[in-house]
C-alpha atoms as a PDB file:
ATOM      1  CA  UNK A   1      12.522  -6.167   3.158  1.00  0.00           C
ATOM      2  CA  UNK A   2      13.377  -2.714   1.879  1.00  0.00           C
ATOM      3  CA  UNK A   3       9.786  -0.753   0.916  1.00  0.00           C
ATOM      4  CA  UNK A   4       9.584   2.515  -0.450  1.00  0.00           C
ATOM      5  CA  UNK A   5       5.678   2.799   0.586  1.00  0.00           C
ATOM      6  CA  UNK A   6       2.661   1.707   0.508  1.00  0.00           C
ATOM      7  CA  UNK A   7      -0.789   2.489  -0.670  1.00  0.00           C
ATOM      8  CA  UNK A   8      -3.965   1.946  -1.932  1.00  0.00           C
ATOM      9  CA  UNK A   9      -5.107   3.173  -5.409  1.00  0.00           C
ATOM     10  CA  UNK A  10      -7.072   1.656  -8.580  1.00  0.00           C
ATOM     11  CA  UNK A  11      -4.442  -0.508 -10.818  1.00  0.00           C
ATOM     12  CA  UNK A  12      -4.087   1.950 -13.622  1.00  0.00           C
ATOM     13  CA  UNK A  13      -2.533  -0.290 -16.374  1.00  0.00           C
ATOM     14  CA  UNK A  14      -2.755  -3.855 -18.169  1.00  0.00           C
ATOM     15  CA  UNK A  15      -5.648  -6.745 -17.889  1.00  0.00           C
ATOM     16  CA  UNK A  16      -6.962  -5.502 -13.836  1.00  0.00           C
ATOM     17  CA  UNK A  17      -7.017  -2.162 -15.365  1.00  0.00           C
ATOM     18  CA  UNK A  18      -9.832  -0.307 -13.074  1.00  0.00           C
ATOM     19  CA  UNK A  19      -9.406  -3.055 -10.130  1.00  0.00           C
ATOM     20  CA  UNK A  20      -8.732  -1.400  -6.212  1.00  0.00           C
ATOM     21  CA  UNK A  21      -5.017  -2.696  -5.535  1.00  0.00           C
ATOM     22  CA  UNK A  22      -2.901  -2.805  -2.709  1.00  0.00           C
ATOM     23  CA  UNK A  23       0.808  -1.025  -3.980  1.00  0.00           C
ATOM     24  CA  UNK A  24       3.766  -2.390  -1.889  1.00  0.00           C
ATOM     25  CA  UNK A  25       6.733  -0.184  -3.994  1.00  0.00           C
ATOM     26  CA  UNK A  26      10.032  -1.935  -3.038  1.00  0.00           C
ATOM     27  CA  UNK A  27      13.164   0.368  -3.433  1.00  0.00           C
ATOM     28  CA  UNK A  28      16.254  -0.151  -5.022  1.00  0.00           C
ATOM     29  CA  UNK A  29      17.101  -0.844  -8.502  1.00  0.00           C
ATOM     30  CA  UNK A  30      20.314  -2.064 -10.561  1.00  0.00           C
ATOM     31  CA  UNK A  31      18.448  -1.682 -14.423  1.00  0.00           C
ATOM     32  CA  UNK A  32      18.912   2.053 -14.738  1.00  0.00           C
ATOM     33  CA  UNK A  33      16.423   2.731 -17.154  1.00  0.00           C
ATOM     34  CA  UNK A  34      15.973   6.234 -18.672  1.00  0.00           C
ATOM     35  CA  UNK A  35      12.403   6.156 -18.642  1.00  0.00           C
ATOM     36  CA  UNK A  36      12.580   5.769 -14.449  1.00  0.00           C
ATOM     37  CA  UNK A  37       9.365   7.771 -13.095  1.00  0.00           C
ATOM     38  CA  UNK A  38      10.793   6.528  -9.937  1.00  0.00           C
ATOM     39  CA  UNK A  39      14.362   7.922  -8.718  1.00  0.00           C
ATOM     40  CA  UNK A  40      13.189   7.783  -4.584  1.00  0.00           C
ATOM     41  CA  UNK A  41      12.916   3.984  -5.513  1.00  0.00           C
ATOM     42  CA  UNK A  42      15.735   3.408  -7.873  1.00  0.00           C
ATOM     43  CA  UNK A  43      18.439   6.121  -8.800  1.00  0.00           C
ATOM     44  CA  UNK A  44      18.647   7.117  -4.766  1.00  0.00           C
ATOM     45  CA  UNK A  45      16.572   4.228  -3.030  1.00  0.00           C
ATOM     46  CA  UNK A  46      15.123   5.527  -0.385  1.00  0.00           C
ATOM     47  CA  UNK A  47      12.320   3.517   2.635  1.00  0.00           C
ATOM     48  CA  UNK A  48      12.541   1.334   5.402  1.00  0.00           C
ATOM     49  CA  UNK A  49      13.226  -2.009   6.465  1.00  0.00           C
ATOM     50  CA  UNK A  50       9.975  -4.136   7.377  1.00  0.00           C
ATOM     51  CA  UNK A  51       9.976  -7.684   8.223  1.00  0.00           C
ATOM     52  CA  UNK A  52       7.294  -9.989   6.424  1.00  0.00           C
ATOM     53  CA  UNK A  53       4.894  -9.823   9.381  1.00  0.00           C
ATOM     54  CA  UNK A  54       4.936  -5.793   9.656  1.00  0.00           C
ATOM     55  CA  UNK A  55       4.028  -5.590   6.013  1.00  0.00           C
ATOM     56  CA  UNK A  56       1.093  -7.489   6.222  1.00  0.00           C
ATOM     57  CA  UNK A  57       0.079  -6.517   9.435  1.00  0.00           C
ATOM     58  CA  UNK A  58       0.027  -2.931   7.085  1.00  0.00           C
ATOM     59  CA  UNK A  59      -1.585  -5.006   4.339  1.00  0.00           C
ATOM     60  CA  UNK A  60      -4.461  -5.831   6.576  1.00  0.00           C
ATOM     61  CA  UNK A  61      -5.472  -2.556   7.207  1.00  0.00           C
ATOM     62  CA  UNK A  62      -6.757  -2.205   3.384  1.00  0.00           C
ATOM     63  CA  UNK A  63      -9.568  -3.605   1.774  1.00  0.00           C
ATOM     64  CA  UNK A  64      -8.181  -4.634  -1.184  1.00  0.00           C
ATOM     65  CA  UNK A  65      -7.693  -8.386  -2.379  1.00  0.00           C
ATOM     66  CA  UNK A  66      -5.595  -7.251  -5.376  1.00  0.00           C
ATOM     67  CA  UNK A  67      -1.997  -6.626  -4.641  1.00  0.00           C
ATOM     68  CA  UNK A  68       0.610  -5.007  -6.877  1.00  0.00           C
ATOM     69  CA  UNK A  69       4.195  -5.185  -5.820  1.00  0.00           C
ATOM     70  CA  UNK A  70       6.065  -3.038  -7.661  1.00  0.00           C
ATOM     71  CA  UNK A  71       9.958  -1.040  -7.274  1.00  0.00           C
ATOM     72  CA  UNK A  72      12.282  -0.082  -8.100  1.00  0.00           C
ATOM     73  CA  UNK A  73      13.460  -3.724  -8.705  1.00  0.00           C
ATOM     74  CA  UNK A  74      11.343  -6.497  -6.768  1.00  0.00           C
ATOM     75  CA  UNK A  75      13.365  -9.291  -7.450  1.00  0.00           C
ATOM     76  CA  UNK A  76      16.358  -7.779  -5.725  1.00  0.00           C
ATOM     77  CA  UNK A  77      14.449  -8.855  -2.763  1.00  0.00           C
ATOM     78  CA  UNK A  78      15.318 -12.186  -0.788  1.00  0.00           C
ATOM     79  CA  UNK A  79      12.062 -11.967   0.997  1.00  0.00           C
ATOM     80  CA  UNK A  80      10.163 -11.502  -2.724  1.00  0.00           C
ATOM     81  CA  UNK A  81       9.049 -15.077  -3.154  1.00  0.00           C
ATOM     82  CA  UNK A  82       7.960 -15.225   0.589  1.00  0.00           C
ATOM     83  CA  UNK A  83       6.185 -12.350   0.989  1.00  0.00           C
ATOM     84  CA  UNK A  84       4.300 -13.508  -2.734  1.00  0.00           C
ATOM     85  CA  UNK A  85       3.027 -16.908  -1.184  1.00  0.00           C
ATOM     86  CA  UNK A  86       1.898 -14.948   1.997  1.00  0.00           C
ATOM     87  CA  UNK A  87      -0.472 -12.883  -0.313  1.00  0.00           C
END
């Protein structure tokens, strides 16, 4: 699976607004939006390849029990639904 990074932060929008959150940022997007805050992750994808294991073995090493997973565009992800049950 294709991630851009990842990092811990506080979820800044919607109903876990204020909640500590795990951020795995997938890259690569096909929507071209012009409101992208996010060209490393869409326009010109840019991360590495890590299997299921490596990212939560990377997971692991935050406290958080609230993850976000975010892009570019998650869903162009074959491992997406995977990687969602193993969270």
């Amino acid at each position: 699976m294709r991630i851009s990074e990842m990092f811990y932060s506080i979820q800044g929008e919607g109903f876990l607004c204020g909640v500590p959150s795990l951020f795995v940022r997938t890259t690569g997007c096909n929507l071209r939006c012009s409101f992208c805050d996010s060209p490393h992750t869409s326009w010109n994808p840019e991360g590495e390849e890590h299997s299921l294991n490596e990212i939560m073995e990377i997971a692991a090493r935050y406290p958080s029990r609230h993850v976000v997973i975010t892009g570019g565009e998650p869903y162009l992800q074959n491992e997406l639904p995977e990687l969602c049950d193993r969270f």
